[in-house]
PDBML (XML) file of the C-alpha atoms, coordinates in Angstrom:
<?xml version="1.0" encoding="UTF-8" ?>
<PDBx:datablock datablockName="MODEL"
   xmlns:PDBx="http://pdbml.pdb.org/schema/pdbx-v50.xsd"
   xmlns:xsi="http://www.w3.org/2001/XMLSchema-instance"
   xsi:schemaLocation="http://pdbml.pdb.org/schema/pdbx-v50.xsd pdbx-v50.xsd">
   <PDBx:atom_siteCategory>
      <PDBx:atom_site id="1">
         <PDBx:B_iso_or_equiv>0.00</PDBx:B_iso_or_equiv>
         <PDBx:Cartn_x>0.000</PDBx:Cartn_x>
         <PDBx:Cartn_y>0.000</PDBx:Cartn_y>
         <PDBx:Cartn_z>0.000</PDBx:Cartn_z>
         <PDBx:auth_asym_id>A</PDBx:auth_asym_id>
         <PDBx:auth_atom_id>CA</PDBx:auth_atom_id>
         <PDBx:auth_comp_id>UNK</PDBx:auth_comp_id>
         <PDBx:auth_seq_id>1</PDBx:auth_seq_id>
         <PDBx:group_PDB>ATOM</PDBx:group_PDB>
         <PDBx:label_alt_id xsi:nil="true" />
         <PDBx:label_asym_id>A</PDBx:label_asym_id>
         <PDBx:label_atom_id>CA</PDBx:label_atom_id>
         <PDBx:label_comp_id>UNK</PDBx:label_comp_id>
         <PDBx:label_entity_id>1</PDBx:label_entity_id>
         <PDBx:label_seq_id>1</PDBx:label_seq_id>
         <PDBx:occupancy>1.00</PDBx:occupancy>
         <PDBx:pdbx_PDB_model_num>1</PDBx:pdbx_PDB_model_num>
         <PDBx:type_symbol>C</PDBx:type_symbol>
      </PDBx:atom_site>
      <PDBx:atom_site id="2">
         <PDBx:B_iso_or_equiv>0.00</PDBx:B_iso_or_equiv>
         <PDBx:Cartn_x>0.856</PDBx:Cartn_x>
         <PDBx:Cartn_y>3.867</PDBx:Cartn_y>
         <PDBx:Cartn_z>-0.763</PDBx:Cartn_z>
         <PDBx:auth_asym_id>A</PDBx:auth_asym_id>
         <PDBx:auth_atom_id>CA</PDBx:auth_atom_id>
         <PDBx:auth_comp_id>UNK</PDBx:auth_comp_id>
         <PDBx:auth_seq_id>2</PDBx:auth_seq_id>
         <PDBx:group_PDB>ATOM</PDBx:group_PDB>
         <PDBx:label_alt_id xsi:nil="true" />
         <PDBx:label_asym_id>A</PDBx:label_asym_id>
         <PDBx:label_atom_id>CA</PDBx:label_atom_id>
         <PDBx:label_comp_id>UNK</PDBx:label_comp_id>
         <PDBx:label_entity_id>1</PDBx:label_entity_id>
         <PDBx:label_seq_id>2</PDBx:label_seq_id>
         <PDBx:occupancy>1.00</PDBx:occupancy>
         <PDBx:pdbx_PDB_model_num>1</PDBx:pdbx_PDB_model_num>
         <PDBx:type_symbol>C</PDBx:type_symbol>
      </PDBx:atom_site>
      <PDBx:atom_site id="3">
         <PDBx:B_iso_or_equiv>0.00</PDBx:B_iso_or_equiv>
         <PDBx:Cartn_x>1.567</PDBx:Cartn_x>
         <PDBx:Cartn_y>5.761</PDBx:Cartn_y>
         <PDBx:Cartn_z>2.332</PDBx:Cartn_z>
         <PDBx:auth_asym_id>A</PDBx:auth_asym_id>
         <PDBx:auth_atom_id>CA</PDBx:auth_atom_id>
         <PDBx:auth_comp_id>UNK</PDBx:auth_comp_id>
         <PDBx:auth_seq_id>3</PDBx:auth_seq_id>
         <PDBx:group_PDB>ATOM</PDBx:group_PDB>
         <PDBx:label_alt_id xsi:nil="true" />
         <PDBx:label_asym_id>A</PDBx:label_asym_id>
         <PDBx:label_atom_id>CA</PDBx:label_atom_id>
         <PDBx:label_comp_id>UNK</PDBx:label_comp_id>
         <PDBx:label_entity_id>1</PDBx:label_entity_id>
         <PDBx:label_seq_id>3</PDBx:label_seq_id>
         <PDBx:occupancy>1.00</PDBx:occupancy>
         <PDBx:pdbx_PDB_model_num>1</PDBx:pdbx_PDB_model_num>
         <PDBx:type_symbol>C</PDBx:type_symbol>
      </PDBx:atom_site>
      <PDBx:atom_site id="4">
         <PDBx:B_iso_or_equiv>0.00</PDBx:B_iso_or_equiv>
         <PDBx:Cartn_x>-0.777</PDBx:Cartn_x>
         <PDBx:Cartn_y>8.605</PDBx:Cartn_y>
         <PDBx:Cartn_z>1.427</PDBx:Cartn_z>
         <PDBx:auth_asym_id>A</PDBx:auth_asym_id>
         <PDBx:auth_atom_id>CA</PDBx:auth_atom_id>
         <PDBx:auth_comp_id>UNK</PDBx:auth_comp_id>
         <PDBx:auth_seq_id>4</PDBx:auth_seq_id>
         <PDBx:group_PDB>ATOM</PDBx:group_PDB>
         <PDBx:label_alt_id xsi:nil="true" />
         <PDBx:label_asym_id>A</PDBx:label_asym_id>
         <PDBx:label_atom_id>CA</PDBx:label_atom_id>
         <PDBx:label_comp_id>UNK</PDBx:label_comp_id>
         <PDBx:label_entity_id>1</PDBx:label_entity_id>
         <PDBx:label_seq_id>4</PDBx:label_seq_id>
         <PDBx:occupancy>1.00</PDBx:occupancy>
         <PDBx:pdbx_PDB_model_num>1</PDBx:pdbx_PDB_model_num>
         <PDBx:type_symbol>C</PDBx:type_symbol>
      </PDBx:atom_site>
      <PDBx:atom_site id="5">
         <PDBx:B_iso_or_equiv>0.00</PDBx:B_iso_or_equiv>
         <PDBx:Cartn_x>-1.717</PDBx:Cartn_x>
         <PDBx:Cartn_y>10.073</PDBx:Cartn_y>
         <PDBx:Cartn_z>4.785</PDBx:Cartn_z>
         <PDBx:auth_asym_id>A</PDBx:auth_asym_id>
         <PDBx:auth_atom_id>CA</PDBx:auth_atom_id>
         <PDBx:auth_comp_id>UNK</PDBx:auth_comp_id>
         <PDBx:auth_seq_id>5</PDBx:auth_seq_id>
         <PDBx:group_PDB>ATOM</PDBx:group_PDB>
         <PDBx:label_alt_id xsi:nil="true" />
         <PDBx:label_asym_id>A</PDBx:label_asym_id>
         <PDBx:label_atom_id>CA</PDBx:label_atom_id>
         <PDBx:label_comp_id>UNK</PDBx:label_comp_id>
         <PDBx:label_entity_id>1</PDBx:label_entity_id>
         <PDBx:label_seq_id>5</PDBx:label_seq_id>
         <PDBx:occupancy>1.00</PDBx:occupancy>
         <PDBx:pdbx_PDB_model_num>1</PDBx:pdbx_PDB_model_num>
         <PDBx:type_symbol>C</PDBx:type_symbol>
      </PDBx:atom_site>
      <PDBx:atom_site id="6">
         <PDBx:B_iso_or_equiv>0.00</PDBx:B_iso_or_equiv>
         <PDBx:Cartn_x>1.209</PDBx:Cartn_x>
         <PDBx:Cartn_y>13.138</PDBx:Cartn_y>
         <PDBx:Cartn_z>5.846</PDBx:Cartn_z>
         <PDBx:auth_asym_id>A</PDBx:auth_asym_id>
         <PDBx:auth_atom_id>CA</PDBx:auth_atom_id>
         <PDBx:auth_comp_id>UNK</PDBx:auth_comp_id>
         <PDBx:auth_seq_id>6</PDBx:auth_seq_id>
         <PDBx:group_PDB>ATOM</PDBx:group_PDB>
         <PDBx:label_alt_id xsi:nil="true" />
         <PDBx:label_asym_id>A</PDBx:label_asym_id>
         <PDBx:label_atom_id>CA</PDBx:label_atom_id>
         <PDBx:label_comp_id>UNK</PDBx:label_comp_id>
         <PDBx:label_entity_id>1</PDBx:label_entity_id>
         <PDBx:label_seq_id>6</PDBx:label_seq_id>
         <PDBx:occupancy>1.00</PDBx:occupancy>
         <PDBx:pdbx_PDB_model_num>1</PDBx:pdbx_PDB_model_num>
         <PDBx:type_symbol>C</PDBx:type_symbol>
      </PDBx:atom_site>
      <PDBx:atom_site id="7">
         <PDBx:B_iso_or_equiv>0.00</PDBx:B_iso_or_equiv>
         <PDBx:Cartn_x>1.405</PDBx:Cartn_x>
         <PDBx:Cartn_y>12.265</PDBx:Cartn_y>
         <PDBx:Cartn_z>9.073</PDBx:Cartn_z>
         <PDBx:auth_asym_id>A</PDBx:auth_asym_id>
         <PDBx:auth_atom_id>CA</PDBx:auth_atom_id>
         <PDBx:auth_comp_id>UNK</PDBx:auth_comp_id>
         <PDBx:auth_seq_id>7</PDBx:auth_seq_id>
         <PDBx:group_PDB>ATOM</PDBx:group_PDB>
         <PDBx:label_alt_id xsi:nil="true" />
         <PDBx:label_asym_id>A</PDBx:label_asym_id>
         <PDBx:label_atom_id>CA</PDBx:label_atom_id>
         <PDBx:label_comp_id>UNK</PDBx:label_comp_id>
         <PDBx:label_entity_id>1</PDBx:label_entity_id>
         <PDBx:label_seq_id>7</PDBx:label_seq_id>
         <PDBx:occupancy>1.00</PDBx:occupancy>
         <PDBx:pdbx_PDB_model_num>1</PDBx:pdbx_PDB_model_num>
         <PDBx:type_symbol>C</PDBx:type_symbol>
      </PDBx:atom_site>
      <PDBx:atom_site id="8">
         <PDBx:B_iso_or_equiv>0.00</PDBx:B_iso_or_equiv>
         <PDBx:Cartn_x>1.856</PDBx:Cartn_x>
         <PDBx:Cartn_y>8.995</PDBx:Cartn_y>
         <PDBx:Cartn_z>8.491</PDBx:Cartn_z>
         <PDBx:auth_asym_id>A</PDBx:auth_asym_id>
         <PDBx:auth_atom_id>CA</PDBx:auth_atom_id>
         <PDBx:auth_comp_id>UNK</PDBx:auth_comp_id>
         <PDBx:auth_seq_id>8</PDBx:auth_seq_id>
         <PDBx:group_PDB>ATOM</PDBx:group_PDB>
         <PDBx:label_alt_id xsi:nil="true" />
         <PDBx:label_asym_id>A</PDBx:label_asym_id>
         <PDBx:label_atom_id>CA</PDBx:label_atom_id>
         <PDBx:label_comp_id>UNK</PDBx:label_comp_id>
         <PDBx:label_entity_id>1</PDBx:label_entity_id>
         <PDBx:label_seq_id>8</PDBx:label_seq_id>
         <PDBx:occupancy>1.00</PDBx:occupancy>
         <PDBx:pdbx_PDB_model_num>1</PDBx:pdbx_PDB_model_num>
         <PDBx:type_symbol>C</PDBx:type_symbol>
      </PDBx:atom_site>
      <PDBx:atom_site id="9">
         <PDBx:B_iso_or_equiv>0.00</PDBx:B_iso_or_equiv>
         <PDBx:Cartn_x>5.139</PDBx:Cartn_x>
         <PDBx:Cartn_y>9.213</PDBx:Cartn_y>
         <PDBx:Cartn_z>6.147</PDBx:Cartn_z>
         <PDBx:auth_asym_id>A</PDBx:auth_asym_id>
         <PDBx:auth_atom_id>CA</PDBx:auth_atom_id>
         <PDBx:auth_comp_id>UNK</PDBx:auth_comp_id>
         <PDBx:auth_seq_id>9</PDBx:auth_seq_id>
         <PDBx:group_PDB>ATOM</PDBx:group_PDB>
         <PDBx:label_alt_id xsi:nil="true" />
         <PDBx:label_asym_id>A</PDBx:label_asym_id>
         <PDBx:label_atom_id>CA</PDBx:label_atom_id>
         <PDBx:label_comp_id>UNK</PDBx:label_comp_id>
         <PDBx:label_entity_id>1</PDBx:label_entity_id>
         <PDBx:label_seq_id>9</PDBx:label_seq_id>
         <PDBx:occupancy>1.00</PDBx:occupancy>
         <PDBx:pdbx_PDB_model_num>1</PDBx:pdbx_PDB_model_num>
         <PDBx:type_symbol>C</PDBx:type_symbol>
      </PDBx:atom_site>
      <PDBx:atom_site id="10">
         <PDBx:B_iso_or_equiv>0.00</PDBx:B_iso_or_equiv>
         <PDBx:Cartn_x>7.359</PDBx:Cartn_x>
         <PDBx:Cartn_y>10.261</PDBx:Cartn_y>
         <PDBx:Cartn_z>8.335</PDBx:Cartn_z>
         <PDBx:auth_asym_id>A</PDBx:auth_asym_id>
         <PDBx:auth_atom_id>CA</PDBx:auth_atom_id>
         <PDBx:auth_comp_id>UNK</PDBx:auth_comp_id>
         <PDBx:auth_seq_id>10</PDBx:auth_seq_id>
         <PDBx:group_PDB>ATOM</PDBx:group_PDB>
         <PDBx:label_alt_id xsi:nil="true" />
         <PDBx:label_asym_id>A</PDBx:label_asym_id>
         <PDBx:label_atom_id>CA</PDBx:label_atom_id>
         <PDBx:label_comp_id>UNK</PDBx:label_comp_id>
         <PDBx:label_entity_id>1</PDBx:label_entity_id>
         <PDBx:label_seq_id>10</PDBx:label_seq_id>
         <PDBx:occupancy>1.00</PDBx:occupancy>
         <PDBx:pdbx_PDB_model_num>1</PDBx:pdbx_PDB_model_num>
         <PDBx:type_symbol>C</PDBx:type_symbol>
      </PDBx:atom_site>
      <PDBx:atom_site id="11">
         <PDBx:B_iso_or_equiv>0.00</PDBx:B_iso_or_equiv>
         <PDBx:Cartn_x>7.192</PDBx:Cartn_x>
         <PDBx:Cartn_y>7.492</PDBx:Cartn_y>
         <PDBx:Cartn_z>10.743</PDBx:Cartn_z>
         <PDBx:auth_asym_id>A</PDBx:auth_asym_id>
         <PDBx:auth_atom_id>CA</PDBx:auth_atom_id>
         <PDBx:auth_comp_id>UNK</PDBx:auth_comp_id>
         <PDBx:auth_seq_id>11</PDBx:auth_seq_id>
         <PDBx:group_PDB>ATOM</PDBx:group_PDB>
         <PDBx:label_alt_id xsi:nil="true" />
         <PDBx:label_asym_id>A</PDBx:label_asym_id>
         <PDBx:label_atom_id>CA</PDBx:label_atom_id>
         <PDBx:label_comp_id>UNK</PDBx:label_comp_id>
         <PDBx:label_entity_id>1</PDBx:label_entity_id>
         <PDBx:label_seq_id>11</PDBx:label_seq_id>
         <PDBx:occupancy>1.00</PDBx:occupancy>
         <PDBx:pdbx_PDB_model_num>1</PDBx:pdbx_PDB_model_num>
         <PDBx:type_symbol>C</PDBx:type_symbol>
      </PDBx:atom_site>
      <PDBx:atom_site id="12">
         <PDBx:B_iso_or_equiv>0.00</PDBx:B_iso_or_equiv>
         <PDBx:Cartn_x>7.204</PDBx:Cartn_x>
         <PDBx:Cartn_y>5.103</PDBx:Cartn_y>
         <PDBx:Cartn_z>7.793</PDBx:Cartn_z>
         <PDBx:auth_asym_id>A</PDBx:auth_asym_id>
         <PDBx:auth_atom_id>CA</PDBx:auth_atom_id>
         <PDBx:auth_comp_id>UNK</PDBx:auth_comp_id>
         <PDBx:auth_seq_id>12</PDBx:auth_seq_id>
         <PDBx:group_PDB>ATOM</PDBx:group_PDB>
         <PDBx:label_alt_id xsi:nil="true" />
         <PDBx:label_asym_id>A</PDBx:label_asym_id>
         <PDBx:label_atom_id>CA</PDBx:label_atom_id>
         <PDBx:label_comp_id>UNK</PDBx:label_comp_id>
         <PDBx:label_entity_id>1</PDBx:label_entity_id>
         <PDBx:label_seq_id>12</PDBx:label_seq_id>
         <PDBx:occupancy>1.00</PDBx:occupancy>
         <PDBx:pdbx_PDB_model_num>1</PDBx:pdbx_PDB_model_num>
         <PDBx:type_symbol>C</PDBx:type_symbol>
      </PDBx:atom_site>
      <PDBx:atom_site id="13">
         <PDBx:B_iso_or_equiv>0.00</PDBx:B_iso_or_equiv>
         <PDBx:Cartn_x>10.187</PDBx:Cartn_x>
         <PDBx:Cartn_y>6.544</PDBx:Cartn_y>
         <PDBx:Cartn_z>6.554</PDBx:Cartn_z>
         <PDBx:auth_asym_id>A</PDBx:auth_asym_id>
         <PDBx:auth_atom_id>CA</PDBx:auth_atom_id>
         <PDBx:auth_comp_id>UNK</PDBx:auth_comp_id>
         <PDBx:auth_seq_id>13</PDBx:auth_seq_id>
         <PDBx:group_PDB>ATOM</PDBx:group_PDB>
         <PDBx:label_alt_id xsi:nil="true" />
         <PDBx:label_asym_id>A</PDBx:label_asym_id>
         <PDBx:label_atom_id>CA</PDBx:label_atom_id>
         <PDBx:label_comp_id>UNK</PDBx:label_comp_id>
         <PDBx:label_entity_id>1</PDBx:label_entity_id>
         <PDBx:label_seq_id>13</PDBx:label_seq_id>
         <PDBx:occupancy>1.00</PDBx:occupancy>
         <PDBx:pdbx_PDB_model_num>1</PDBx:pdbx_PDB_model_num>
         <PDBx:type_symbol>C</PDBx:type_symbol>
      </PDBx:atom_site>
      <PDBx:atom_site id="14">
         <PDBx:B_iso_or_equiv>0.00</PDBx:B_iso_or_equiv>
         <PDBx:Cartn_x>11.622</PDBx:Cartn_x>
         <PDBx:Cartn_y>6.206</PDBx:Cartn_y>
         <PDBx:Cartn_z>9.929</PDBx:Cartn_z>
         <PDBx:auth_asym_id>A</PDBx:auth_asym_id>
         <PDBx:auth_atom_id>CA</PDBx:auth_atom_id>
         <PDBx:auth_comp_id>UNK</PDBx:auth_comp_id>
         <PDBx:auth_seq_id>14</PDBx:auth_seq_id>
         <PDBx:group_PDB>ATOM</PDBx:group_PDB>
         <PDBx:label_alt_id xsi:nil="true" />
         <PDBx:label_asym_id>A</PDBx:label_asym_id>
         <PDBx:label_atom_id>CA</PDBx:label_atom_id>
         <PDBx:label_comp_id>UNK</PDBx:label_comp_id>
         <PDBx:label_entity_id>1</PDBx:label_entity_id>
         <PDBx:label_seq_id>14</PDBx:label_seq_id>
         <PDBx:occupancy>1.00</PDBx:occupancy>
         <PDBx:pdbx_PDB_model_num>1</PDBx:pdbx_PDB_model_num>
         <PDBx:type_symbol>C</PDBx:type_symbol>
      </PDBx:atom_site>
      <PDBx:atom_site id="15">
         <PDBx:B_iso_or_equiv>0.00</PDBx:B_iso_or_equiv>
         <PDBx:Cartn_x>10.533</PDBx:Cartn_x>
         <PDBx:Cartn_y>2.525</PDBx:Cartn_y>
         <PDBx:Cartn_z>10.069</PDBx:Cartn_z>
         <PDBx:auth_asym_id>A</PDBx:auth_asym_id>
         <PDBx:auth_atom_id>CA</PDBx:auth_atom_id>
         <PDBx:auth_comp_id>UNK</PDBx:auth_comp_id>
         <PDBx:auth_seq_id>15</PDBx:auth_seq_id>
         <PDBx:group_PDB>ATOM</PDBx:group_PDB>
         <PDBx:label_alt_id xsi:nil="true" />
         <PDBx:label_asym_id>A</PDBx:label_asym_id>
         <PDBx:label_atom_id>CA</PDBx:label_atom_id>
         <PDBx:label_comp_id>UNK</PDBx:label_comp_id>
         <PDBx:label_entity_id>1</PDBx:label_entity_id>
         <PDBx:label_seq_id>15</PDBx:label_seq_id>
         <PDBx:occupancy>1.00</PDBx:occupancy>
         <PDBx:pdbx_PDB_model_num>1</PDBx:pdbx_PDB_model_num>
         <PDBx:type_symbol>C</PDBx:type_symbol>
      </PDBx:atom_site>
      <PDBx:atom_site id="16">
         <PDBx:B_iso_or_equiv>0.00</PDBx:B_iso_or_equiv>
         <PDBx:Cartn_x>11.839</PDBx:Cartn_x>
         <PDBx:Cartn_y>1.730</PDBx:Cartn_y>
         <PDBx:Cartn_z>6.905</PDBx:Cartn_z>
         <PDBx:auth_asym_id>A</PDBx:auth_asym_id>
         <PDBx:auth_atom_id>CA</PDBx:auth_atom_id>
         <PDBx:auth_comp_id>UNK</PDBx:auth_comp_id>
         <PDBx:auth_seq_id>16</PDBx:auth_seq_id>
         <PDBx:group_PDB>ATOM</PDBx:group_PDB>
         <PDBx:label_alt_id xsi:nil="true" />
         <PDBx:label_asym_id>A</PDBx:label_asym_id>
         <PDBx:label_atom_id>CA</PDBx:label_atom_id>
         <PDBx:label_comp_id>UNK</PDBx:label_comp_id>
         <PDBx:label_entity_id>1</PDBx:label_entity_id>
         <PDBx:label_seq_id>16</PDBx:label_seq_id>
         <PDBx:occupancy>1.00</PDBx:occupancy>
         <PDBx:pdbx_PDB_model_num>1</PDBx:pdbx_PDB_model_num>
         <PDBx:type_symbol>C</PDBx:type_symbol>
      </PDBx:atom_site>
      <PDBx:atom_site id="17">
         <PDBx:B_iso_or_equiv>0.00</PDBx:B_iso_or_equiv>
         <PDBx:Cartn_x>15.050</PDBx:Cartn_x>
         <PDBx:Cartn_y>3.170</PDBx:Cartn_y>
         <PDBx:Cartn_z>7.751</PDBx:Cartn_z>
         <PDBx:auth_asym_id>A</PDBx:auth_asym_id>
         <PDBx:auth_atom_id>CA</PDBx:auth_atom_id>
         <PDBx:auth_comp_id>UNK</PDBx:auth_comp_id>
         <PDBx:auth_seq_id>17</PDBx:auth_seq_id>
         <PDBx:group_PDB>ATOM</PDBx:group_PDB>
         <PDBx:label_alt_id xsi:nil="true" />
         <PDBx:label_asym_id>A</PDBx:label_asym_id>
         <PDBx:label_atom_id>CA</PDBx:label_atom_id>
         <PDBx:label_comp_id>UNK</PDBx:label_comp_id>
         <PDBx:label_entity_id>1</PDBx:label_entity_id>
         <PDBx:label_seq_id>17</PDBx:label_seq_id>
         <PDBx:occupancy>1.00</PDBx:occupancy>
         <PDBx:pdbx_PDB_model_num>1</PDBx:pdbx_PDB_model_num>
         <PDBx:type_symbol>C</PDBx:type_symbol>
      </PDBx:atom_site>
      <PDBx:atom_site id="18">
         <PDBx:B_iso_or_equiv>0.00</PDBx:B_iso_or_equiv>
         <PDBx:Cartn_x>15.564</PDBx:Cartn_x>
         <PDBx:Cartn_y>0.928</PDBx:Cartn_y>
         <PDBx:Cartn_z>11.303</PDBx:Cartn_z>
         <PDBx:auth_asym_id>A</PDBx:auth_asym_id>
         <PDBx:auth_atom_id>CA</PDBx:auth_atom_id>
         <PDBx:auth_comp_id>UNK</PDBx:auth_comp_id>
         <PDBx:auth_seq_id>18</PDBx:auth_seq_id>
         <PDBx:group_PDB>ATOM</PDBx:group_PDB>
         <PDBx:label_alt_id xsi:nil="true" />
         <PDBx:label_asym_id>A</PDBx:label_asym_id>
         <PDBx:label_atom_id>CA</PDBx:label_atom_id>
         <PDBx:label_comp_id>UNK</PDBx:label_comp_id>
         <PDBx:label_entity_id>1</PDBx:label_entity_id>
         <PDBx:label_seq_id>18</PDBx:label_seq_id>
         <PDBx:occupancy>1.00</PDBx:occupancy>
         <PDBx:pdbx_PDB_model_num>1</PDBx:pdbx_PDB_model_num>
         <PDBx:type_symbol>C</PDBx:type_symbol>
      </PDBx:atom_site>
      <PDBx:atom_site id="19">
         <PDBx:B_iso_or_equiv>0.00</PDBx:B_iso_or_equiv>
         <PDBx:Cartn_x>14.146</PDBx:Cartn_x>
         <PDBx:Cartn_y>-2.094</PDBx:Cartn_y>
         <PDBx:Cartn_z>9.555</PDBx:Cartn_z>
         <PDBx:auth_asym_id>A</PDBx:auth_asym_id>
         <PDBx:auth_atom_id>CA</PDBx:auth_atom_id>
         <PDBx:auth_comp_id>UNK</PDBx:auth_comp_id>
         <PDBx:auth_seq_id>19</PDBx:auth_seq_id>
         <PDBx:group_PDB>ATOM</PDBx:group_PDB>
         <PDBx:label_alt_id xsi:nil="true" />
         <PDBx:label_asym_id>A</PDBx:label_asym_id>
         <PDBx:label_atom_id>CA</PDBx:label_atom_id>
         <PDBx:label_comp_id>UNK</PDBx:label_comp_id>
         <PDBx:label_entity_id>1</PDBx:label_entity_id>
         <PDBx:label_seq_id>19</PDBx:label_seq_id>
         <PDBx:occupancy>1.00</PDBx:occupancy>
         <PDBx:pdbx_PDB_model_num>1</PDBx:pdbx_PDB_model_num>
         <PDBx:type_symbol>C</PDBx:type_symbol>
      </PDBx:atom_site>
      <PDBx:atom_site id="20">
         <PDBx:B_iso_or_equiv>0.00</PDBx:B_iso_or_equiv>
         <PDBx:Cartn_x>17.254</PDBx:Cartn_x>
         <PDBx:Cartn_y>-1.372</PDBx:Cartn_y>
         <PDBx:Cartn_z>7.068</PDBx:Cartn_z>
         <PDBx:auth_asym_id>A</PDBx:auth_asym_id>
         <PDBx:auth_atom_id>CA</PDBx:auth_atom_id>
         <PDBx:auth_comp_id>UNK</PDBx:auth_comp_id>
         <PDBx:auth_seq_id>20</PDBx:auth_seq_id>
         <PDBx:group_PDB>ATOM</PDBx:group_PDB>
         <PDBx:label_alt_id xsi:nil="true" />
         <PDBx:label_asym_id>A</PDBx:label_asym_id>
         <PDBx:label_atom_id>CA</PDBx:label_atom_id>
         <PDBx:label_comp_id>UNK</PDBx:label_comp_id>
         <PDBx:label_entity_id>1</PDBx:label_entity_id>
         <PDBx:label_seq_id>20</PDBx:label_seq_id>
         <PDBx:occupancy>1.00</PDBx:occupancy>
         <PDBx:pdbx_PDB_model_num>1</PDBx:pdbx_PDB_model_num>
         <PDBx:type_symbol>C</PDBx:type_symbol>
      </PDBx:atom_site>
      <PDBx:atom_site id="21">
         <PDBx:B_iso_or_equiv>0.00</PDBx:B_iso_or_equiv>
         <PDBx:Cartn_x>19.424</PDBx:Cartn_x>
         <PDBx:Cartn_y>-2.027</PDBx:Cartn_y>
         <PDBx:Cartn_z>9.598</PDBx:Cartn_z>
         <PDBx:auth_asym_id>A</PDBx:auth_asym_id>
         <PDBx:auth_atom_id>CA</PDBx:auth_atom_id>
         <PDBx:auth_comp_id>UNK</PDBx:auth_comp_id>
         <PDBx:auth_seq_id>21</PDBx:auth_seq_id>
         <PDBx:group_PDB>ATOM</PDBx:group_PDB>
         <PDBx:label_alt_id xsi:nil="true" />
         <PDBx:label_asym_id>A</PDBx:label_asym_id>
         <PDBx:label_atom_id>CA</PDBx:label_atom_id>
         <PDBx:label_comp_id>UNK</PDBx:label_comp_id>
         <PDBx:label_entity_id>1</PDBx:label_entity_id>
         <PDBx:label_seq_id>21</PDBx:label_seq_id>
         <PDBx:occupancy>1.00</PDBx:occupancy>
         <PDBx:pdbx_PDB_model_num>1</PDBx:pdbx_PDB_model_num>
         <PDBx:type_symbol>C</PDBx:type_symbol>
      </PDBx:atom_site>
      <PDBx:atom_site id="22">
         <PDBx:B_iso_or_equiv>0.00</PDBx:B_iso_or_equiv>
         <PDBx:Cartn_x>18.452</PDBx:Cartn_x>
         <PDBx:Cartn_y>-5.904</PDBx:Cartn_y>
         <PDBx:Cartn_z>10.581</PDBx:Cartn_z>
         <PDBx:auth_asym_id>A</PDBx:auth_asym_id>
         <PDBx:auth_atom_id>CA</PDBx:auth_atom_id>
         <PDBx:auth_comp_id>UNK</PDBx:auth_comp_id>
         <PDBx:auth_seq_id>22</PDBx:auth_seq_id>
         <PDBx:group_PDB>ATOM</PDBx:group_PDB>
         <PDBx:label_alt_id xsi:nil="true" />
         <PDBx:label_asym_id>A</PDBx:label_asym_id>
         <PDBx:label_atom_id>CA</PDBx:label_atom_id>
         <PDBx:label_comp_id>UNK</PDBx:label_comp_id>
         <PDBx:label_entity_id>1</PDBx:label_entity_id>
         <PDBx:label_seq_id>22</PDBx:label_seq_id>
         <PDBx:occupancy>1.00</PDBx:occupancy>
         <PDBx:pdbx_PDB_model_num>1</PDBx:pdbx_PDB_model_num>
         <PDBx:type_symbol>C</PDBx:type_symbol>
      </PDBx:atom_site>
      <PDBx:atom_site id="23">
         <PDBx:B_iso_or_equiv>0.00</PDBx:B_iso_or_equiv>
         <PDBx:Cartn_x>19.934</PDBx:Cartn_x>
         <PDBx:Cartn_y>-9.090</PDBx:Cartn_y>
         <PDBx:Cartn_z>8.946</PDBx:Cartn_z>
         <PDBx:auth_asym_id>A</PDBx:auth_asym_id>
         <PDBx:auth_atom_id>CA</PDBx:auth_atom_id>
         <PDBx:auth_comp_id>UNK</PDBx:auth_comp_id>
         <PDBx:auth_seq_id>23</PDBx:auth_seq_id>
         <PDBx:group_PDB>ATOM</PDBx:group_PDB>
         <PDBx:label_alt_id xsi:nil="true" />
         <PDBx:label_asym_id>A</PDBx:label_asym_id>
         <PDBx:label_atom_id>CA</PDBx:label_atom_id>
         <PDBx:label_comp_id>UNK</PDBx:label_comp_id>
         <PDBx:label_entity_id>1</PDBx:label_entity_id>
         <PDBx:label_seq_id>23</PDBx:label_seq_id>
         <PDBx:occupancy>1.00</PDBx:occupancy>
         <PDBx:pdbx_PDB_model_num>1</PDBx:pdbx_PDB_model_num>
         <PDBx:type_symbol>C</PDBx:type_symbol>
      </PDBx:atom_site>
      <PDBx:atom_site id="24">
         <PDBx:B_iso_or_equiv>0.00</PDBx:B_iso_or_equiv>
         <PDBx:Cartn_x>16.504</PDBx:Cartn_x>
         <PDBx:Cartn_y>-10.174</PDBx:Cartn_y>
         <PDBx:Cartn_z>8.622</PDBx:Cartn_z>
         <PDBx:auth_asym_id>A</PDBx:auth_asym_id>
         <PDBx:auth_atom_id>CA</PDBx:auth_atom_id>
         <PDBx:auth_comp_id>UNK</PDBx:auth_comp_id>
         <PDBx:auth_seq_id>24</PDBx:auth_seq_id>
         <PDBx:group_PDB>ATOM</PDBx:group_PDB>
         <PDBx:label_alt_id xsi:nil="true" />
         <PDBx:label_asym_id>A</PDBx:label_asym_id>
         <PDBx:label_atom_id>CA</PDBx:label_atom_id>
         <PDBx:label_comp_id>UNK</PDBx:label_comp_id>
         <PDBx:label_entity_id>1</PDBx:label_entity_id>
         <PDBx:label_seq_id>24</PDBx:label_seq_id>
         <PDBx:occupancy>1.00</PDBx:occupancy>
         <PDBx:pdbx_PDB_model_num>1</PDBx:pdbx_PDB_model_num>
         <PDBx:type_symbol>C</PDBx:type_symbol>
      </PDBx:atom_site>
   </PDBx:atom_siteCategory>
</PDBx:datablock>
């Protein structure tokens, strides 16, 4: 799914950036 709603992309940008970080 899109991440449409603007409060909601910045936390998934920070998710996506700490999930980056995990061997798996």
């Amino acid at each position: 799914y899109k991440v449409k709603n603007p409060d909601l992309k910045p936390l998934h940008q920070r998710a996506r950036e700490m999930i980056a970080r995990f061997e798996a």
